[in-house]
Every structure is written in C-alpha cells, then in structure tokens.
C-alpha atoms as a PDB file:
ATOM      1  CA  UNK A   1       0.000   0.000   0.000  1.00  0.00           C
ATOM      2  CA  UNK A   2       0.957   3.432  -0.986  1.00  0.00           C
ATOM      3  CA  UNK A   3       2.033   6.179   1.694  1.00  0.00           C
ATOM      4  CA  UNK A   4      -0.712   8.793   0.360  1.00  0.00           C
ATOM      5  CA  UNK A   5      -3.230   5.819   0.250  1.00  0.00           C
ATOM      6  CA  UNK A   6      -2.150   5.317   3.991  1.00  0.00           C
ATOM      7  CA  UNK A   7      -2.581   8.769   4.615  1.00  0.00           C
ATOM      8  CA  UNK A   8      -6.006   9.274   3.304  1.00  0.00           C
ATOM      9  CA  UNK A   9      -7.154   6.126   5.298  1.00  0.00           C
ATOM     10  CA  UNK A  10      -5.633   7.915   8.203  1.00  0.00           C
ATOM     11  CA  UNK A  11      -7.847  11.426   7.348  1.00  0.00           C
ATOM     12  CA  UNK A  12     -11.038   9.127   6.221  1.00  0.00           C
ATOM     13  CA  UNK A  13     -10.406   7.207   9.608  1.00  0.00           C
ATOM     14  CA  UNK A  14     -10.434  10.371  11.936  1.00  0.00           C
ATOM     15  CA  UNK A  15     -12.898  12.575   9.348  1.00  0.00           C
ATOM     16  CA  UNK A  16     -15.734   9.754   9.950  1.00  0.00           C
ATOM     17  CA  UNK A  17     -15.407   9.715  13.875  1.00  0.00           C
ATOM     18  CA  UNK A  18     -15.714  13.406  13.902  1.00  0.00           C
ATOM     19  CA  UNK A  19     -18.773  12.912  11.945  1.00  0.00           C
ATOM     20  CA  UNK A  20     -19.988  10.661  14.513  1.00  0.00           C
ATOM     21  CA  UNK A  21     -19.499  12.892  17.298  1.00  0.00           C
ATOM     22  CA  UNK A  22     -21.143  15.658  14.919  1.00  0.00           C
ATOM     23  CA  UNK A  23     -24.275  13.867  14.322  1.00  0.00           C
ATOM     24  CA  UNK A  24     -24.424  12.874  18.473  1.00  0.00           C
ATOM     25  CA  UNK A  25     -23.937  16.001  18.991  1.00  0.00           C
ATOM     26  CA  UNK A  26     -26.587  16.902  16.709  1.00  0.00           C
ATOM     27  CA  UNK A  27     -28.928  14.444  18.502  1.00  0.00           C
ATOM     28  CA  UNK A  28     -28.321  15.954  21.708  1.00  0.00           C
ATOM     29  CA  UNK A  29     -28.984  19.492  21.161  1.00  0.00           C
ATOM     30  CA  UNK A  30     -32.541  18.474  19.581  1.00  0.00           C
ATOM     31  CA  UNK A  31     -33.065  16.477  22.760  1.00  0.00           C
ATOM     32  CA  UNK A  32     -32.062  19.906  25.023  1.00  0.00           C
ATOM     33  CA  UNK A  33     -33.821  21.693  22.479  1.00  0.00           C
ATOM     34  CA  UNK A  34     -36.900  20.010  22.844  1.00  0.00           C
ATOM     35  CA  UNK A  35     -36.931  19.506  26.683  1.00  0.00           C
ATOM     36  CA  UNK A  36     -36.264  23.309  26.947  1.00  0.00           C
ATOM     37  CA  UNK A  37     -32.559  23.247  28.635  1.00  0.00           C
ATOM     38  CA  UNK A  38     -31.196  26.503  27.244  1.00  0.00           C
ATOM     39  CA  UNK A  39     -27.490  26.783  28.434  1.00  0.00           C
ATOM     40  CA  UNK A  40     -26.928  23.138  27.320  1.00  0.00           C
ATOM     41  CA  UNK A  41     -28.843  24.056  23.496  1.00  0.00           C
ATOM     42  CA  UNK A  42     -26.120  26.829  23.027  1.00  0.00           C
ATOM     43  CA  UNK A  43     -22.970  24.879  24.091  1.00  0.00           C
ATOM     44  CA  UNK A  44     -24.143  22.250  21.869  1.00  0.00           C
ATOM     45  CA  UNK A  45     -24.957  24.232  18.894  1.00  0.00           C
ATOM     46  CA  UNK A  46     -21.542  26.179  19.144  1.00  0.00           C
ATOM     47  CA  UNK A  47     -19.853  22.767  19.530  1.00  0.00           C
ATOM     48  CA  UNK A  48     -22.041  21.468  16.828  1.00  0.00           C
ATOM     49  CA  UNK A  49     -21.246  24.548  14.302  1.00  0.00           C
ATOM     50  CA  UNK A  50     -17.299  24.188  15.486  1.00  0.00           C
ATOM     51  CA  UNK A  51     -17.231  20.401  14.851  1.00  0.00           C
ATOM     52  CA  UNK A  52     -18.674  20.793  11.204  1.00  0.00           C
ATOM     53  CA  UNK A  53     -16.779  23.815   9.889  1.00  0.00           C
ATOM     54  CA  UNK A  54     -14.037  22.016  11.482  1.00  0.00           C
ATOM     55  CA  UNK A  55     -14.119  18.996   9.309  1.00  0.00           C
ATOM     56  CA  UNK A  56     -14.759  20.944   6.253  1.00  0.00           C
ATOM     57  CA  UNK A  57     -11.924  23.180   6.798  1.00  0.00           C
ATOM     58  CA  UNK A  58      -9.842  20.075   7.559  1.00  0.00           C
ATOM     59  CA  UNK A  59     -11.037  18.857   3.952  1.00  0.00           C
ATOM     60  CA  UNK A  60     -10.730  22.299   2.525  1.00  0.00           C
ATOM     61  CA  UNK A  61      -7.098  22.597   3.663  1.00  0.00           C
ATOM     62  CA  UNK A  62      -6.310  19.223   2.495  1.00  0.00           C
ATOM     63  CA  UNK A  63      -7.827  20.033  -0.927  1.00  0.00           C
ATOM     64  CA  UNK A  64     -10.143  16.713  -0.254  1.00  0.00           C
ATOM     65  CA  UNK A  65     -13.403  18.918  -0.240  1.00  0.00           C
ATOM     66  CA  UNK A  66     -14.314  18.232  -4.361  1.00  0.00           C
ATOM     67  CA  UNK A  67     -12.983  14.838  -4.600  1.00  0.00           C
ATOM     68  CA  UNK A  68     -15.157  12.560  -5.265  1.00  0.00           C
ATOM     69  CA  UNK A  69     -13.988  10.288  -2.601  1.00  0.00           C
ATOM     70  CA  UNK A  70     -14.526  12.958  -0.097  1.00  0.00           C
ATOM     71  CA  UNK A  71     -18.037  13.656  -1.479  1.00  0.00           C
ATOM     72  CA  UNK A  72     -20.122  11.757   0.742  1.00  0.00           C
ATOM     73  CA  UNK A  73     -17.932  13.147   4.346  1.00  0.00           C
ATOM     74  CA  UNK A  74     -18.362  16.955   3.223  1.00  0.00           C
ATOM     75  CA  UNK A  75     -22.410  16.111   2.383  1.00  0.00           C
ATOM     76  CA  UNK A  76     -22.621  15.101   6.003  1.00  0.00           C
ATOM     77  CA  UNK A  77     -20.960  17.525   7.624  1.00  0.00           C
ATOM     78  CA  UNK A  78     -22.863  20.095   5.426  1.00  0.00           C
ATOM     79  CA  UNK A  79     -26.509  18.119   6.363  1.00  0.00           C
ATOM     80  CA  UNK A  80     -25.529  18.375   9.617  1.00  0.00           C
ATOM     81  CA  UNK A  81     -24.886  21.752   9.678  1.00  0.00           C
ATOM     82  CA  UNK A  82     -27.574  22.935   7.819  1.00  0.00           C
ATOM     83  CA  UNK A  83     -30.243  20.839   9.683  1.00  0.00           C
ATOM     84  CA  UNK A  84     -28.651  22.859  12.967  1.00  0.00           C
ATOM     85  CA  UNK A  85     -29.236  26.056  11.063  1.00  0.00           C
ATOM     86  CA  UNK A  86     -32.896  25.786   9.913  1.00  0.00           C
ATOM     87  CA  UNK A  87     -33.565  24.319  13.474  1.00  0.00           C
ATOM     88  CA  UNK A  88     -32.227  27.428  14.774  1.00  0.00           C
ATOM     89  CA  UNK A  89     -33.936  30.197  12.609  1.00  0.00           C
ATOM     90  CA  UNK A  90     -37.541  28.164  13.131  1.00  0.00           C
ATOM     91  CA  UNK A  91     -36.841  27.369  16.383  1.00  0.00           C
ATOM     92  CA  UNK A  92     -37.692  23.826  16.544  1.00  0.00           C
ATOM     93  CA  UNK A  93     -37.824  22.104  17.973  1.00  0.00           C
ATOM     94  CA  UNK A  94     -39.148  24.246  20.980  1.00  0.00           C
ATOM     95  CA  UNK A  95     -40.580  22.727  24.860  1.00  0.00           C
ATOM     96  CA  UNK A  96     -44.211  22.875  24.569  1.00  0.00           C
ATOM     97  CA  UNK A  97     -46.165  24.923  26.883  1.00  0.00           C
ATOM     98  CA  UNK A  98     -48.108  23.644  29.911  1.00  0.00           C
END
C-alpha cells in the first residue's frame, strides 16, 4: 500500500469519527432543544457549528473537499450543519407549553 493511500485512510479514519461525534452532537442538542434546557442548546450548537466547519476546513485545507472520494464526508458535515441552522432560525424544535 501506498504512503498517500495510507494517509487518506488515516484522514477518512479520523474525518468519519468526527462525523460521529457531529451527528451525536446533533442528537443531543434536539433532545435539550426540545426539553427546553437553554445553556446546554447553546454549548451544543456552538460545539455542533465548530465540529462541522471544522471537518470541512480540515477537507478544505487538504484540498479533499471536491474529490469525489470525499463527497459523501463533506455532504454530512454540510446536512448536519444545515439541519442545525434551519432548526435554529424556526426554532424547533421548541418545549411545549403547559
């Protein structure tokens, strides 16, 4: 095996565990969104945004971000992000009132 082959295994390795933690991140903040826990929502969207500009700087800077191969980590970190976004601006979801 190739030393650049070893190298993007290495990337593709870490990339997909930060995607991991992204999307559990992702999962939390809906929960604490949805039960209404406000200090824990913003931590978790900041870490949320952090951890997915993170990995597409990371495959930006490695000039990974158009390659096909890259496609599908880049798609999920931009999902991800987005999703947080749009949850954000309609504020959903929110605690329900009782």
């Amino acid at each position: 095996m190739s030393a650049p082959n070893n190298h993007y295994k290495h990337m593709e390795r870490l990339l997909t565990c930060g995607l991991i933690a992204d999307t559990l991140l992702f999962v939390l903040y809906m929960i604490c969104a949805g039960a209404g826990i406000i200090w824990l929502k913003v931590i978790l969207t900041l870490l949320t945004v952090f951890l997915s500009a993170g990995i597409l700087t990371i495959l930006y800077l490695s000039r990974e971000l158009a390659k096909r191969r890259s496609q599908w980590i880049s798609a999920g970190a931009c999902a991800i992000l987005i999703c947080l976004l749009f949850s954000i601006i309609l504020n959903f979801p929110s605690p329900r009132p009782t």
